[in-house]
Every structure is written in structure tokens, then in C-alpha cells.
PDB file of N, CA and C in Angstrom:
ATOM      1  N   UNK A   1      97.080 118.051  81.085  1.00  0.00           N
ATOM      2  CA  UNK A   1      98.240 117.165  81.105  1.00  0.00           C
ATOM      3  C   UNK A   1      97.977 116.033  80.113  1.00  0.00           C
ATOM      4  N   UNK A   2      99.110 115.603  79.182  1.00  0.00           N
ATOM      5  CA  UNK A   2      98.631 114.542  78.417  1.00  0.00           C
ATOM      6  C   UNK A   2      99.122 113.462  78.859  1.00  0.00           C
ATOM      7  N   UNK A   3      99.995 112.859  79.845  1.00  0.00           N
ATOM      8  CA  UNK A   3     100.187 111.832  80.061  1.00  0.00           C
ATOM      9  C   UNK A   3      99.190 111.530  81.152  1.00  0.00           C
ATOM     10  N   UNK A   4      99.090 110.050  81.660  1.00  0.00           N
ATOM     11  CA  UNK A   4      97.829 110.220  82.911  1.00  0.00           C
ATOM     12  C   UNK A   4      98.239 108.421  83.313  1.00  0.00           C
ATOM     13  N   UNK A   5      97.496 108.122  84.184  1.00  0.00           N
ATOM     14  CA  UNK A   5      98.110 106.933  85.194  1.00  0.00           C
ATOM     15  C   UNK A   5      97.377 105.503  84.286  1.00  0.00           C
ATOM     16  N   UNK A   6      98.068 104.709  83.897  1.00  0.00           N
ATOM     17  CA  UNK A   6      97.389 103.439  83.240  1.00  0.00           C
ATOM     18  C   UNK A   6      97.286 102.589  84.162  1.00  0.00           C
ATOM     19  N   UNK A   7      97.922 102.161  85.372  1.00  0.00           N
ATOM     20  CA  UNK A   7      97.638 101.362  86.342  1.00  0.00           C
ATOM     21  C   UNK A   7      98.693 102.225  88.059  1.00  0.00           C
ATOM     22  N   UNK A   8      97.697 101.893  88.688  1.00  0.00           N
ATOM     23  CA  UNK A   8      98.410 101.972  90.370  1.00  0.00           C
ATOM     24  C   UNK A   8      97.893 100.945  91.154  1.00  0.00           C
ATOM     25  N   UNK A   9      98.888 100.514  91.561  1.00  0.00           N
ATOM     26  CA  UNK A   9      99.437  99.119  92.440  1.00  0.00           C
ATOM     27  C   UNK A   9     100.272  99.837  94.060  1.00  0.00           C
ATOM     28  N   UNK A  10     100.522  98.809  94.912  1.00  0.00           N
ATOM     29  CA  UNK A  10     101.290  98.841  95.847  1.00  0.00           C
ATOM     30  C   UNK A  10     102.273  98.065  95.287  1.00  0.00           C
ATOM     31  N   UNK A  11     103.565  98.179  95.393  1.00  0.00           N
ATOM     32  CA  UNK A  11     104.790  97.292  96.052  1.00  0.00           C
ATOM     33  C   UNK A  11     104.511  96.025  96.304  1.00  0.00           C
ATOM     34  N   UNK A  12     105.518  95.254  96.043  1.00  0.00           N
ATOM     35  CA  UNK A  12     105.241  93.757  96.288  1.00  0.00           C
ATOM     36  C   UNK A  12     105.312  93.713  97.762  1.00  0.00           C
ATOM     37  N   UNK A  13     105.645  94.119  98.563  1.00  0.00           N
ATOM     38  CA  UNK A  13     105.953  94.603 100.133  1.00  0.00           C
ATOM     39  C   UNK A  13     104.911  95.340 100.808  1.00  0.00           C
ATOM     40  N   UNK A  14     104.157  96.100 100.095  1.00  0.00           N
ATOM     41  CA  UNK A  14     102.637  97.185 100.263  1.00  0.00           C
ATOM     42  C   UNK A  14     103.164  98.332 100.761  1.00  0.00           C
ATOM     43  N   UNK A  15     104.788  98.697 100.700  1.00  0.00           N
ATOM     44  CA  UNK A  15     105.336  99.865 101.743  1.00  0.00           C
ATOM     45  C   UNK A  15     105.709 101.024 100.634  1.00  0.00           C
ATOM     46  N   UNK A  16     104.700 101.148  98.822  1.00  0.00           N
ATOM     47  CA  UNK A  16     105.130 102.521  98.070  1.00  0.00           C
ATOM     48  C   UNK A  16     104.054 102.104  97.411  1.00  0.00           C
ATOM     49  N   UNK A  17     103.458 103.022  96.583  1.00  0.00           N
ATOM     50  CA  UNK A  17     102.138 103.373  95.416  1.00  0.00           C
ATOM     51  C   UNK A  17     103.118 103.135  94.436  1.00  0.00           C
ATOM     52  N   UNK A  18     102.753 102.278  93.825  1.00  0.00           N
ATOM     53  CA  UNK A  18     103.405 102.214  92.033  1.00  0.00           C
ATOM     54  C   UNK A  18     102.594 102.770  90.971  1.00  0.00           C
ATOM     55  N   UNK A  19     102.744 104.051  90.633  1.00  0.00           N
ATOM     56  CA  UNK A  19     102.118 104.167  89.284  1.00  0.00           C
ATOM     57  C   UNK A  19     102.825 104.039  87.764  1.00  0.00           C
ATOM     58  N   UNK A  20     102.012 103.141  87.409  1.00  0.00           N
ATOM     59  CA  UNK A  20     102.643 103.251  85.455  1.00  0.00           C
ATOM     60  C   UNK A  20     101.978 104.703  84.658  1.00  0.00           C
ATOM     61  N   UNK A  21     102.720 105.380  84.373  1.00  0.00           N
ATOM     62  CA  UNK A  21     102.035 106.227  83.257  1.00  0.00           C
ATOM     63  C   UNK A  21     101.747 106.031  82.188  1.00  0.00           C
ATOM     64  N   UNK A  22     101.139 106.590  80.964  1.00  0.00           N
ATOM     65  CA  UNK A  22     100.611 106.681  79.919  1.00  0.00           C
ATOM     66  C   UNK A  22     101.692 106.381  78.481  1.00  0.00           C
ATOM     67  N   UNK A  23     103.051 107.549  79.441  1.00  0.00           N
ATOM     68  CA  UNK A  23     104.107 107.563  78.592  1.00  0.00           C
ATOM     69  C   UNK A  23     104.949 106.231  79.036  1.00  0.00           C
ATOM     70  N   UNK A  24     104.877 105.416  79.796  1.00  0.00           N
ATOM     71  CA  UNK A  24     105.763 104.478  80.265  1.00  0.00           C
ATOM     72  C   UNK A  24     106.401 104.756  81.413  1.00  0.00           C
ATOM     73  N   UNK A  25     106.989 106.004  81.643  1.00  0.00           N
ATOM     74  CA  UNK A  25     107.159 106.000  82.650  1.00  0.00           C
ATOM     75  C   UNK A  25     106.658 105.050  84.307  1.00  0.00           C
ATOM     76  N   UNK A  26     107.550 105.283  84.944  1.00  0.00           N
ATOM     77  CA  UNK A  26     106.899 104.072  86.321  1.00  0.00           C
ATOM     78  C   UNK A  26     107.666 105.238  87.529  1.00  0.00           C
ATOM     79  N   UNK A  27     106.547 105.672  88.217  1.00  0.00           N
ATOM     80  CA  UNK A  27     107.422 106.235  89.540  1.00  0.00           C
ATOM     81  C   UNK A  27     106.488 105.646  90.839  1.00  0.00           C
ATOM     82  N   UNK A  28     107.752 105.293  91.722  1.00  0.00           N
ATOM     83  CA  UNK A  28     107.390 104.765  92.751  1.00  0.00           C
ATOM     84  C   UNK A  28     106.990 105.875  93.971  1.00  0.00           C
ATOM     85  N   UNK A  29     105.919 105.940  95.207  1.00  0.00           N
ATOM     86  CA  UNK A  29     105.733 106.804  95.773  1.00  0.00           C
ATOM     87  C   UNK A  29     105.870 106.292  97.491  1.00  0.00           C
ATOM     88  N   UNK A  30     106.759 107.229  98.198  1.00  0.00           N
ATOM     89  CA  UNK A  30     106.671 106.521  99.349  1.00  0.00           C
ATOM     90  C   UNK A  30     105.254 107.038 100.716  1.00  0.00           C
ATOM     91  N   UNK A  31     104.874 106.548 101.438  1.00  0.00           N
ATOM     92  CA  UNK A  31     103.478 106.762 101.747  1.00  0.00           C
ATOM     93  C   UNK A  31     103.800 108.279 102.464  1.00  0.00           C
ATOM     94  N   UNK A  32     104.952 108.360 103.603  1.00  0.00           N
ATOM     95  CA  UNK A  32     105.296 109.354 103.958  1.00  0.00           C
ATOM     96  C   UNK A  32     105.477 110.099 103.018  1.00  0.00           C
ATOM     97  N   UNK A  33     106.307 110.567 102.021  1.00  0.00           N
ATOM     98  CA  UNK A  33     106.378 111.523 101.155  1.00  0.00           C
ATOM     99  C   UNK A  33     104.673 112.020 100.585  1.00  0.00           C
ATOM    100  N   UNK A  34     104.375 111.456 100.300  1.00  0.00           N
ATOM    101  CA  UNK A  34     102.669 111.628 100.009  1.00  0.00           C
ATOM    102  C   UNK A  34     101.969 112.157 100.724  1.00  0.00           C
ATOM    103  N   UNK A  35     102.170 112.005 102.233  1.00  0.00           N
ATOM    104  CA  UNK A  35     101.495 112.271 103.524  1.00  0.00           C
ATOM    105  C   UNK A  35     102.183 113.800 103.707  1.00  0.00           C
ATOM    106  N   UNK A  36     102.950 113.773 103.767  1.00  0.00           N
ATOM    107  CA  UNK A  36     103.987 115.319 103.903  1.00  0.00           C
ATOM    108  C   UNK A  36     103.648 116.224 102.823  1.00  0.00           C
ATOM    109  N   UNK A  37     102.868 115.810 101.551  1.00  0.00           N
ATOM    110  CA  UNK A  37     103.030 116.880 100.498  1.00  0.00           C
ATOM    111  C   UNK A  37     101.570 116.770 100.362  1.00  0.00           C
ATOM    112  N   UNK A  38     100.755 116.402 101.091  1.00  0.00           N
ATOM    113  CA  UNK A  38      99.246 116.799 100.857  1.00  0.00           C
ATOM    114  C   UNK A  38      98.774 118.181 100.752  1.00  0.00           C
ATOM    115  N   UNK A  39      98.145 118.262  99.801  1.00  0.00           N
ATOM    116  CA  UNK A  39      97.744 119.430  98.764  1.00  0.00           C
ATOM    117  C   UNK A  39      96.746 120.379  99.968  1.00  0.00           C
ATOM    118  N   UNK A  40      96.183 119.527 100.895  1.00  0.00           N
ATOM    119  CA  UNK A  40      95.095 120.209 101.378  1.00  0.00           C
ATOM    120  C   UNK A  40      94.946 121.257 102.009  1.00  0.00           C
ATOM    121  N   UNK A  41      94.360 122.008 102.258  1.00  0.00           N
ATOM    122  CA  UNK A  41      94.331 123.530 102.838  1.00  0.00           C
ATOM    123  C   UNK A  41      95.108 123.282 104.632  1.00  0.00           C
ATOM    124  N   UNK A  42      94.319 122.532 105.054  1.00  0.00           N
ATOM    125  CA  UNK A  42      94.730 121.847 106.911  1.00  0.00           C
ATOM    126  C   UNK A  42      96.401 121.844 106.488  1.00  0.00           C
ATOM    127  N   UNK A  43      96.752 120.965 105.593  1.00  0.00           N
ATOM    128  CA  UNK A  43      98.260 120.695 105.627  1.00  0.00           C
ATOM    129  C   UNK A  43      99.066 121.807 105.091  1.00  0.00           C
ATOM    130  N   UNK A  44      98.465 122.430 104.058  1.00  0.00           N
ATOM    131  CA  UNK A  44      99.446 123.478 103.824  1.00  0.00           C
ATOM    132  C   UNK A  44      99.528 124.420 105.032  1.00  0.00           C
ATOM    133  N   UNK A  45      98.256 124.782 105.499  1.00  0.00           N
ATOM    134  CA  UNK A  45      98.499 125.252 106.651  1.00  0.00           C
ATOM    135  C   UNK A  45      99.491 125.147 107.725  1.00  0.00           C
ATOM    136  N   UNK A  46      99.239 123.972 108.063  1.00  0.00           N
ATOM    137  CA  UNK A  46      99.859 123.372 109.261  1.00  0.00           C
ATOM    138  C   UNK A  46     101.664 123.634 108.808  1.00  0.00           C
ATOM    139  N   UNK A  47     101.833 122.874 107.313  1.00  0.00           N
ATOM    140  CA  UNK A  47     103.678 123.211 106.931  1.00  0.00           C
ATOM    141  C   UNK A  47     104.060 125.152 106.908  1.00  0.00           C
ATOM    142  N   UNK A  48     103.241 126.190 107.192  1.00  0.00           N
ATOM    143  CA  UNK A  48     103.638 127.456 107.218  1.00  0.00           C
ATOM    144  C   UNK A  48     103.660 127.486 108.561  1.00  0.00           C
ATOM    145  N   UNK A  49     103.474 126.680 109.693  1.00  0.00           N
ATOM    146  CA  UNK A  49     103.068 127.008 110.992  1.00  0.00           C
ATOM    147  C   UNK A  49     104.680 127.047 111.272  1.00  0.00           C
ATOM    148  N   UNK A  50     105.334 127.736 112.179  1.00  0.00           N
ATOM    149  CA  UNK A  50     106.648 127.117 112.732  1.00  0.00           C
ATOM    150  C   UNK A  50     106.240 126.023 113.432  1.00  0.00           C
ATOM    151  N   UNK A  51     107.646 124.970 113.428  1.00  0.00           N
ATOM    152  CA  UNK A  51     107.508 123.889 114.229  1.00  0.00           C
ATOM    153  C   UNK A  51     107.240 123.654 115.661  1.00  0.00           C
ATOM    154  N   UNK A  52     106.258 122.890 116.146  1.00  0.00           N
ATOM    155  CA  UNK A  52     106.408 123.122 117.688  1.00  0.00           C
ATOM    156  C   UNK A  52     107.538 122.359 117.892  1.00  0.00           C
ATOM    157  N   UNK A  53     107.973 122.622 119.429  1.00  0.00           N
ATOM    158  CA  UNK A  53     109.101 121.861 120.289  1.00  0.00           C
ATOM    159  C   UNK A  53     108.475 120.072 119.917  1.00  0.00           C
ATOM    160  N   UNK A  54     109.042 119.183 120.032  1.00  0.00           N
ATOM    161  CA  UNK A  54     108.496 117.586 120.355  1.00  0.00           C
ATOM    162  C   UNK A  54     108.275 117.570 121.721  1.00  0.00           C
ATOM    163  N   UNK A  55     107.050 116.637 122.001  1.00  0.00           N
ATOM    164  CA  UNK A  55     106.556 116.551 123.384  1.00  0.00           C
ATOM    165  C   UNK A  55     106.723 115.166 123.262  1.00  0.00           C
ATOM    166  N   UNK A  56     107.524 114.275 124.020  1.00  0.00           N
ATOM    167  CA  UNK A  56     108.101 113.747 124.540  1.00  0.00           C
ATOM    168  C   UNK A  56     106.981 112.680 124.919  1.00  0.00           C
ATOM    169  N   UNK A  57     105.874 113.063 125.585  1.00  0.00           N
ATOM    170  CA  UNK A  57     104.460 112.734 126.469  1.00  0.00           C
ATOM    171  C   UNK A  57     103.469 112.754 125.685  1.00  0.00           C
ATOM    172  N   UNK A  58     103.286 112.716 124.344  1.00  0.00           N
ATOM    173  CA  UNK A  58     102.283 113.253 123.394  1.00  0.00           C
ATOM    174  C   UNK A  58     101.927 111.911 123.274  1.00  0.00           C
ATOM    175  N   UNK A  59     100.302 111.758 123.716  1.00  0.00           N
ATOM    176  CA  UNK A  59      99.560 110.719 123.514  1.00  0.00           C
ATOM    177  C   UNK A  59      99.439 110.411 121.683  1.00  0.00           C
ATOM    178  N   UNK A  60      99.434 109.341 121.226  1.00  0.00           N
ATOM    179  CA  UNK A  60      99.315 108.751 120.017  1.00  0.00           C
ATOM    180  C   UNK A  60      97.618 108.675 119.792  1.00  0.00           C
ATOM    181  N   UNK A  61      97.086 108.765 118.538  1.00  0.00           N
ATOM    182  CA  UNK A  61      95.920 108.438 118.531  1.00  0.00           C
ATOM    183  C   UNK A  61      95.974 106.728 117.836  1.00  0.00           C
ATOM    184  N   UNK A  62      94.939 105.509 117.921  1.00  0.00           N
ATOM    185  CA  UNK A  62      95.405 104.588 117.611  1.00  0.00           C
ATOM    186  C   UNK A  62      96.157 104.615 116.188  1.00  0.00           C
ATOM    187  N   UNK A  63      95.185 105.425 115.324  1.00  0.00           N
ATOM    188  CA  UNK A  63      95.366 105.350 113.187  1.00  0.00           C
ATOM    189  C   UNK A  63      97.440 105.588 113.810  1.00  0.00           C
ATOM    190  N   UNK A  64      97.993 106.756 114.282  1.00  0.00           N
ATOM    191  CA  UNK A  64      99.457 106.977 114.338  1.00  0.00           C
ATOM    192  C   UNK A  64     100.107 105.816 115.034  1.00  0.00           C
ATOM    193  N   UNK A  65      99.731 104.744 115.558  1.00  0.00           N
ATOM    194  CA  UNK A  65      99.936 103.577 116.214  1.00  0.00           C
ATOM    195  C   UNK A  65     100.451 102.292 114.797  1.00  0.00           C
ATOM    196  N   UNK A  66      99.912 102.821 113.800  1.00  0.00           N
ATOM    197  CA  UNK A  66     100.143 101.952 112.909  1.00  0.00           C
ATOM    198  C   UNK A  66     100.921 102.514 111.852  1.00  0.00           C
ATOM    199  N   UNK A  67     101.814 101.481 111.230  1.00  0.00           N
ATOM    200  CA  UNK A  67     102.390 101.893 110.261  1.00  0.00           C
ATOM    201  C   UNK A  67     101.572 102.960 109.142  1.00  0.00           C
ATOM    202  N   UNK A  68     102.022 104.124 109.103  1.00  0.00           N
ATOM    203  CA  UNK A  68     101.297 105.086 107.638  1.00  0.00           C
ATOM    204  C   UNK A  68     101.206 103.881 106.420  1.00  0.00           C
ATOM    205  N   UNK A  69      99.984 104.356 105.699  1.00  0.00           N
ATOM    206  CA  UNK A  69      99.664 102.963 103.946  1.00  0.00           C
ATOM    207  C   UNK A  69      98.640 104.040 103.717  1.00  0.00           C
ATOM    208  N   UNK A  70      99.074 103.899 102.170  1.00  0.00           N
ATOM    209  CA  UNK A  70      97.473 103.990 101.686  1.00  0.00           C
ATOM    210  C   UNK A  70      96.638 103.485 101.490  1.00  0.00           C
ATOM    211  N   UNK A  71      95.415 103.623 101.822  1.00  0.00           N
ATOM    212  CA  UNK A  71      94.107 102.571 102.129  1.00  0.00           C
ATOM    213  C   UNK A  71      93.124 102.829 100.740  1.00  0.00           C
ATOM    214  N   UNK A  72      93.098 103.841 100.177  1.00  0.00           N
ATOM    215  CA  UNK A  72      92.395 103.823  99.090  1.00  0.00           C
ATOM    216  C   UNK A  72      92.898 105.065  98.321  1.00  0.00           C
ATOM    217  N   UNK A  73      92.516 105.192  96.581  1.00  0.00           N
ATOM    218  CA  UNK A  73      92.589 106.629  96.084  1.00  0.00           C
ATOM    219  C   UNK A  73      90.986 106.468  95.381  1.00  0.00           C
ATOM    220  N   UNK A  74      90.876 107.687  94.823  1.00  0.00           N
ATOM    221  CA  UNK A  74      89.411 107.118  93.963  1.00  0.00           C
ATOM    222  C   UNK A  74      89.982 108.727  92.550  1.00  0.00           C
ATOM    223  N   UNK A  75      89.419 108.153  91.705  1.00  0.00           N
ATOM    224  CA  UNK A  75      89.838 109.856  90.716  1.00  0.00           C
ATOM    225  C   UNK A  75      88.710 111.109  90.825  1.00  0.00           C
ATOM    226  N   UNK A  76      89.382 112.165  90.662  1.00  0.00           N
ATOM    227  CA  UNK A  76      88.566 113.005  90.680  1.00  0.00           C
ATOM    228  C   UNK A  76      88.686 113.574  89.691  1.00  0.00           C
ATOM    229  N   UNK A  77      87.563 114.078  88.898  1.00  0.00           N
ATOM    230  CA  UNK A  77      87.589 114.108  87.519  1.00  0.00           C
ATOM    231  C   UNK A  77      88.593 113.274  86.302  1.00  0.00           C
ATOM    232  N   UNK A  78      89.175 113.507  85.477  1.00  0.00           N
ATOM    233  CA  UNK A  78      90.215 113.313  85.098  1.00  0.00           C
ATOM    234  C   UNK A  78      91.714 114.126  85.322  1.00  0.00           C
ATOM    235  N   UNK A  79      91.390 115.341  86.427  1.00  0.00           N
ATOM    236  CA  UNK A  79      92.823 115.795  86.725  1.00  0.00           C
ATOM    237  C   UNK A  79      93.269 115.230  87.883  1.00  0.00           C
ATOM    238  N   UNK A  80      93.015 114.559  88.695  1.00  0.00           N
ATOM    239  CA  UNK A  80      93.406 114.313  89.935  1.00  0.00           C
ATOM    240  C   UNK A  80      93.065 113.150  90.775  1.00  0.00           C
ATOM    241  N   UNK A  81      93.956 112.500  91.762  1.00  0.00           N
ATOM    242  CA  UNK A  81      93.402 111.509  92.839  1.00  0.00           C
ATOM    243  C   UNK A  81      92.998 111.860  94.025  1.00  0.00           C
ATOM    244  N   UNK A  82      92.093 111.673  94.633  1.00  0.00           N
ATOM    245  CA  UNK A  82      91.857 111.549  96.372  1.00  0.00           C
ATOM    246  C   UNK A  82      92.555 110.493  97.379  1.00  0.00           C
ATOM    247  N   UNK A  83      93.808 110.518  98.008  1.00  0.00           N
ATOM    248  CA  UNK A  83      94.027 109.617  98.363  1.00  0.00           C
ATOM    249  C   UNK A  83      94.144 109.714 100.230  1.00  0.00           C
ATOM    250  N   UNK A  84      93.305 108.363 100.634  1.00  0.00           N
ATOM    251  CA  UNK A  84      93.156 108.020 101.640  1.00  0.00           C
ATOM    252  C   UNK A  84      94.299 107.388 102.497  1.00  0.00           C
ATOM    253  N   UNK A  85      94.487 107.691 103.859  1.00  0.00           N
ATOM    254  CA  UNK A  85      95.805 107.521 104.797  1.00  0.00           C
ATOM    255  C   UNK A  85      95.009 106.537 105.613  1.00  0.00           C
ATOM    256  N   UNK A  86      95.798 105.840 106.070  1.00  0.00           N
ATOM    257  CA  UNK A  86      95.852 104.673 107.133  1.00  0.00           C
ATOM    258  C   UNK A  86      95.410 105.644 108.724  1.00  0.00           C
ATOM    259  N   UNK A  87      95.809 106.923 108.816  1.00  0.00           N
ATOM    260  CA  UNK A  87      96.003 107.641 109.733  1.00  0.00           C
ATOM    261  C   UNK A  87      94.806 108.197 109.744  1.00  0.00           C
ATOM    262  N   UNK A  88      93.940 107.922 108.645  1.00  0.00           N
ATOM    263  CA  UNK A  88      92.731 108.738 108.771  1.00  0.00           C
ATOM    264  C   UNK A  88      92.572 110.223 107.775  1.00  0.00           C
ATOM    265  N   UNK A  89      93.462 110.450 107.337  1.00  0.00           N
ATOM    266  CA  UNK A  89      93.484 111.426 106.626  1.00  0.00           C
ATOM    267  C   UNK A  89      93.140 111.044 105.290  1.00  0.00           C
ATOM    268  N   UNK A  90      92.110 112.002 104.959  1.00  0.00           N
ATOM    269  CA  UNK A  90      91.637 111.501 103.417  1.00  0.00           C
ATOM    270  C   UNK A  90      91.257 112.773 102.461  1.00  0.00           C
ATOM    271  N   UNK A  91      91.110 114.036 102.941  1.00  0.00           N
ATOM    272  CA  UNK A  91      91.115 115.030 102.310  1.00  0.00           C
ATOM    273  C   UNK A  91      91.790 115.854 101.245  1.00  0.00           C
ATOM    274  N   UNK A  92      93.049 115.389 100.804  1.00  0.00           N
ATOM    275  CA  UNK A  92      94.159 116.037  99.798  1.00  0.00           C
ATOM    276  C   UNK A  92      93.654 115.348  98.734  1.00  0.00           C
ATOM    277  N   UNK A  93      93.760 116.261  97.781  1.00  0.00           N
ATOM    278  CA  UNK A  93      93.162 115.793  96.229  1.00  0.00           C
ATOM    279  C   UNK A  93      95.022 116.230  95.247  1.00  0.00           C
ATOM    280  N   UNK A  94      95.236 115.396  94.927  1.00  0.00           N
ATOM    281  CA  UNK A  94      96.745 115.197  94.286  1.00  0.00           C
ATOM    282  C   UNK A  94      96.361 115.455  92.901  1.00  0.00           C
ATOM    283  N   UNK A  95      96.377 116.333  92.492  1.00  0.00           N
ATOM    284  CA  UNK A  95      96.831 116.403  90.715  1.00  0.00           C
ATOM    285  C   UNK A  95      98.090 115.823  90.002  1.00  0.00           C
ATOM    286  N   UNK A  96      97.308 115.170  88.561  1.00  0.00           N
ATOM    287  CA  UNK A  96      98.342 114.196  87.962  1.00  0.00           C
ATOM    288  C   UNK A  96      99.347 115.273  87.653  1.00  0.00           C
ATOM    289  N   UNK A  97      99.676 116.590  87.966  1.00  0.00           N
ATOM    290  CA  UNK A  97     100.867 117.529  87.461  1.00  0.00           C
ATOM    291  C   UNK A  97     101.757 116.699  88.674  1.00  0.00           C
ATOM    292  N   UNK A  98     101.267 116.887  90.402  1.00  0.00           N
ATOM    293  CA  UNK A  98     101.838 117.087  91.035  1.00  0.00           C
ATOM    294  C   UNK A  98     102.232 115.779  91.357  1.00  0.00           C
ATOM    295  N   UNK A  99     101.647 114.622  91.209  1.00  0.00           N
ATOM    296  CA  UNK A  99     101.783 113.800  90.855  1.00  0.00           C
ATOM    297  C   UNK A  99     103.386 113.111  90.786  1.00  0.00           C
ATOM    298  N   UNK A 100     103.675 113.468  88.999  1.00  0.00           N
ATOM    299  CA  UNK A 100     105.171 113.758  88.640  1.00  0.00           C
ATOM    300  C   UNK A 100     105.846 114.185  88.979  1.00  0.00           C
ATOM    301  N   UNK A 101     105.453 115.017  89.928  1.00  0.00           N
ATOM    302  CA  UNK A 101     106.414 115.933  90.833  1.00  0.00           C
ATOM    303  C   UNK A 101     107.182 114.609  91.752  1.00  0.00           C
ATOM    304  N   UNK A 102     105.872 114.279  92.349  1.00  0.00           N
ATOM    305  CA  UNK A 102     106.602 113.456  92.919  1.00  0.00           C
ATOM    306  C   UNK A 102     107.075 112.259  93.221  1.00  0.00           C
ATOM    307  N   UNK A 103     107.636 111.325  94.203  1.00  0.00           N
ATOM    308  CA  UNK A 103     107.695 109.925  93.914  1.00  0.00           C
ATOM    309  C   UNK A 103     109.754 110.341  93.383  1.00  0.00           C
ATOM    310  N   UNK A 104     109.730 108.963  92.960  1.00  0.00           N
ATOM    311  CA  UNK A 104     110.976 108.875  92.089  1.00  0.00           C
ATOM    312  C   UNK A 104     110.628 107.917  91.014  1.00  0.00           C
ATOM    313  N   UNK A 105     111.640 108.221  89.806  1.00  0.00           N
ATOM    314  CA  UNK A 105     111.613 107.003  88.311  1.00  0.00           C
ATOM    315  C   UNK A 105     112.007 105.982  89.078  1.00  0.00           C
ATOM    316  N   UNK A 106     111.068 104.473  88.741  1.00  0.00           N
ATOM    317  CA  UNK A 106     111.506 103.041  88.867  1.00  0.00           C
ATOM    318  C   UNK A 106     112.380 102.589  87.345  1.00  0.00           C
ATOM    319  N   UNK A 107     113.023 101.655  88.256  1.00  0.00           N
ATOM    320  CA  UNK A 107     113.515 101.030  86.844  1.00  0.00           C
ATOM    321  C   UNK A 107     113.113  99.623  86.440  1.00  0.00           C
ATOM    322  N   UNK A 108     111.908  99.250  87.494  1.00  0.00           N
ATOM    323  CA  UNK A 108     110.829  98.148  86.624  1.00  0.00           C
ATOM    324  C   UNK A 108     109.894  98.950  86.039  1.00  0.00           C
ATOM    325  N   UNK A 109     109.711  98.150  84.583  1.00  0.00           N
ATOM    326  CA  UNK A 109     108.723  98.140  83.892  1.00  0.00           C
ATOM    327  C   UNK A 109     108.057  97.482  83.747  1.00  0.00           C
TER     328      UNK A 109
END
């Protein structure tokens, strides 16, 4: 990929990942959307599973007690980020393809 991330920030609010790209581009990422499209084997898994019913009675663990954030990314090699969940989840490695995929264009620059 030739474009690649020149800076990532949170939101003046801390509630989306701002990345600037290489090309200028700016797409904003929301934490849920990120959390839902984790690359990782557990999650892809889990999205082919059919849905269970909602349990109504389903104990919370504390991390789901708190608003979803991202707490850290770190790079992995130059194709990709590791990014860490508030929820505890830290295993999905995001490639800068998929990256672009997702999020939406900001219109700050």
C-alpha cells in the first residue's frame, strides 16, 4: 500500500480514532465499528456463528460496564496496527488496506 497513517489522534471528545493519511486524506473511526470488524480469528469466528437469542439476565463483565475506547494501537510491521479495546480485547491486527475500508472521510483537515 502506498499511502500509510502520518498521525492518529482521538476526537476532541475521545469518542472516534482520527487518522491523517499520507495522501491527506482524514477518516474518522468509530470505536464500535472497529470493535465489530476485528480481523481476528475469535471474531471472525464468532460473526459466522448464528446469533444467539438476547438474555435479558446476562451478567456484564466490569471492561462491558464501561463505555467501549481505544486504549492503545502499537504498528506491526509497516502493514498494520494492533489495536487495544477498553473491553479488554487486544488481539485484531488491522491492515492499513482495511483500514480505508473503514471509518468515514472527515472534512477537517
Amino acid at each position: 500500500m502506498d499511502v500509510y497513517p502520518t498521525q492518529l489522534n482521538l476526537d476532541e471528545q475521545g469518542r472516534e480514532l482520527v487518522i491523517q493519511w499520507s495522501d491527506d486524506q482524514t477518516r474518522r473511526y468509530g470505536f464500535k465499528e472497529l470493535r465489530d470488524n476485528c480481523p481476528c480469528a475469535t471474531c471472525r469466528e464468532k460473526r459466522k456463528e448464528a446469533p444467539a437469542a438476547p438474555n435479558p439476565l446476562q451478567v456484564l463483565t466490569p471492561e462491558q460496564l464501561v463505555p467501549l475506547a481505544v486504549v492503545g494501537m502499537r504498528p506491526v510491521g509497516n502493514y498494520a496496527y494492533a489495536i487495544a479495546f477498553s473491553d479488554g480485547h487486544d488481539t485484531g491486527i488491522y491492515t492499513l488496506e482495511r483500514l480505508r475500508e473503514l471509518g468515514r472521510l472527515s472534512n477537517d483537515a
